[in-house]
C-alpha atoms as a PDB file:
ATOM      1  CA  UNK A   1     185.825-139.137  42.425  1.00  0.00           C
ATOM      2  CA  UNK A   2     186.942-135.737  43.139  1.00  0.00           C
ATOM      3  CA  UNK A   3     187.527-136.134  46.830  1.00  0.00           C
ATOM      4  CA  UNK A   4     188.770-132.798  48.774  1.00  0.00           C
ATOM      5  CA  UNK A   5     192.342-133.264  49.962  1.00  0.00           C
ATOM      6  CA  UNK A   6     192.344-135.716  53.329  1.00  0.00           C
ATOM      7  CA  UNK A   7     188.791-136.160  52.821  1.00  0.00           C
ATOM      8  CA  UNK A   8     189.941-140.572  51.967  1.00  0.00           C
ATOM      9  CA  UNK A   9     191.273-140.161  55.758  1.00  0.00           C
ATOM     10  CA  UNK A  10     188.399-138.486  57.045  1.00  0.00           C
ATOM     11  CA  UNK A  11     186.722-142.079  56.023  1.00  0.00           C
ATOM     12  CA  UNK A  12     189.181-144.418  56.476  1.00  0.00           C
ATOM     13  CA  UNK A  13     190.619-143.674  59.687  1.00  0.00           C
ATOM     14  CA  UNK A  14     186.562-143.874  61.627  1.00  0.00           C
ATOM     15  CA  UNK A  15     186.210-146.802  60.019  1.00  0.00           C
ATOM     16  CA  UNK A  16     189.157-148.690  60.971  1.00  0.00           C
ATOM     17  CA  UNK A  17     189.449-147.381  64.401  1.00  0.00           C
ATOM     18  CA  UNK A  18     185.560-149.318  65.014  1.00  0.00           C
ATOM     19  CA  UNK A  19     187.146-152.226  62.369  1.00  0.00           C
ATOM     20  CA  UNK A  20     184.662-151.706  60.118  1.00  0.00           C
ATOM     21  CA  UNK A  21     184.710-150.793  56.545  1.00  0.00           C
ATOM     22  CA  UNK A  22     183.941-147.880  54.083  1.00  0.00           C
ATOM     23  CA  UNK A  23     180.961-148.352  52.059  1.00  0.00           C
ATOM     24  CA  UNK A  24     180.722-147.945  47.757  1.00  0.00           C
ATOM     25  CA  UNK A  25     179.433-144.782  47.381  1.00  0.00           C
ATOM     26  CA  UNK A  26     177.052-145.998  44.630  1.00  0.00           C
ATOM     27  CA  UNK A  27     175.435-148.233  46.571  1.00  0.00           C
ATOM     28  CA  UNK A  28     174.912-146.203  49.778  1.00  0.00           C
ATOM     29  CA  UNK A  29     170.667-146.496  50.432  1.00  0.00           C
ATOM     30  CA  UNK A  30     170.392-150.228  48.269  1.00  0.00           C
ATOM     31  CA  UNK A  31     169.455-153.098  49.673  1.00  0.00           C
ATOM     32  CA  UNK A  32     172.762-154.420  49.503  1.00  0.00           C
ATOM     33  CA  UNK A  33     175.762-151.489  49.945  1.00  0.00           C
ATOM     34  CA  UNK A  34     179.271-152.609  49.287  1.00  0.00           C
ATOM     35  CA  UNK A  35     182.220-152.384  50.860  1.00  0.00           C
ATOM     36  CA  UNK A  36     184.462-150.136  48.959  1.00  0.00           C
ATOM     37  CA  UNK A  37     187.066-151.532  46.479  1.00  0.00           C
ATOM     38  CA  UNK A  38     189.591-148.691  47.680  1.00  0.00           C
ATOM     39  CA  UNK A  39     189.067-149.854  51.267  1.00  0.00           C
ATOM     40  CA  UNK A  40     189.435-153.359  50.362  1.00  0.00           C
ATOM     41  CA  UNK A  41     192.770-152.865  48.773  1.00  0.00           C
ATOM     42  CA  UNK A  42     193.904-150.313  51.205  1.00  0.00           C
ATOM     43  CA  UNK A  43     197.314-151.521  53.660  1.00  0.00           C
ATOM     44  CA  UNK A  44     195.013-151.535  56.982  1.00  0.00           C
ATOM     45  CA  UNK A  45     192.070-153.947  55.411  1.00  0.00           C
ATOM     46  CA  UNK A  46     193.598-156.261  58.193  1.00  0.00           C
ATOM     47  CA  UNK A  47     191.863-154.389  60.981  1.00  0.00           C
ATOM     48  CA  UNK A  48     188.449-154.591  59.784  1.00  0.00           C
ATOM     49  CA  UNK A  49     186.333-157.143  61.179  1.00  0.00           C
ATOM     50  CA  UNK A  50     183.862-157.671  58.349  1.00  0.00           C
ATOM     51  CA  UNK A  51     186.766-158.211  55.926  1.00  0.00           C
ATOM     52  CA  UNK A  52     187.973-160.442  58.283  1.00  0.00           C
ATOM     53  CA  UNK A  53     185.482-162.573  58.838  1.00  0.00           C
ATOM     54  CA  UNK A  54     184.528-162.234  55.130  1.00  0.00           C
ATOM     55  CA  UNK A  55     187.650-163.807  53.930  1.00  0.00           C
ATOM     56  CA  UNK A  56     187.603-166.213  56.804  1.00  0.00           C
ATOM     57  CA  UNK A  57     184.491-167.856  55.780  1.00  0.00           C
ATOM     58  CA  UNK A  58     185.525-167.505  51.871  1.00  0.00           C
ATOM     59  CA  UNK A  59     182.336-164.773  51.212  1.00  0.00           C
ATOM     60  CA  UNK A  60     184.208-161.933  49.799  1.00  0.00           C
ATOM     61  CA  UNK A  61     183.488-161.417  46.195  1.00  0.00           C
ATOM     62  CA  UNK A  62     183.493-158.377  43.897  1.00  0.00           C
ATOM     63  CA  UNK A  63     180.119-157.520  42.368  1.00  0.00           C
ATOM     64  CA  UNK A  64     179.660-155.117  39.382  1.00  0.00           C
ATOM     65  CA  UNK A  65     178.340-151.568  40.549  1.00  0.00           C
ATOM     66  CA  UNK A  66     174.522-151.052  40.313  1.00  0.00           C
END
């Protein structure tokens, strides 16, 4: 993605401060949005809930984009 510059923190930063977790672009409006594989690998992921509890209860898998 082209992403204007700080636009990553712009996401990132609302997201973490309410622990939650940036959605997949691609699958924003499905039936089943994703978190985002960016987010997930990012050096905060710790202070989301969802990916907390995901891993926690051994539910967090990577599915192929739709």
């Amino acid at each position: 993605m082209n992403l204007q510059l700080g636009r990553v923190a712009d996401m990132v930063t609302p997201a973490l401060q309410a622990e939650g977790n940036v959605v997949r672009h691609v699958t924003l409006g499905t039936e089943a949005p994703a978190i985002c594989r960016g987010f997930v690998d990012g050096p905060d992921q710790g202070r989301s809930l969802v990916l907390r509890l995901a891993c926690a209860l051994d539910t967090l898998r990577e599915i192929s984009p739709p």
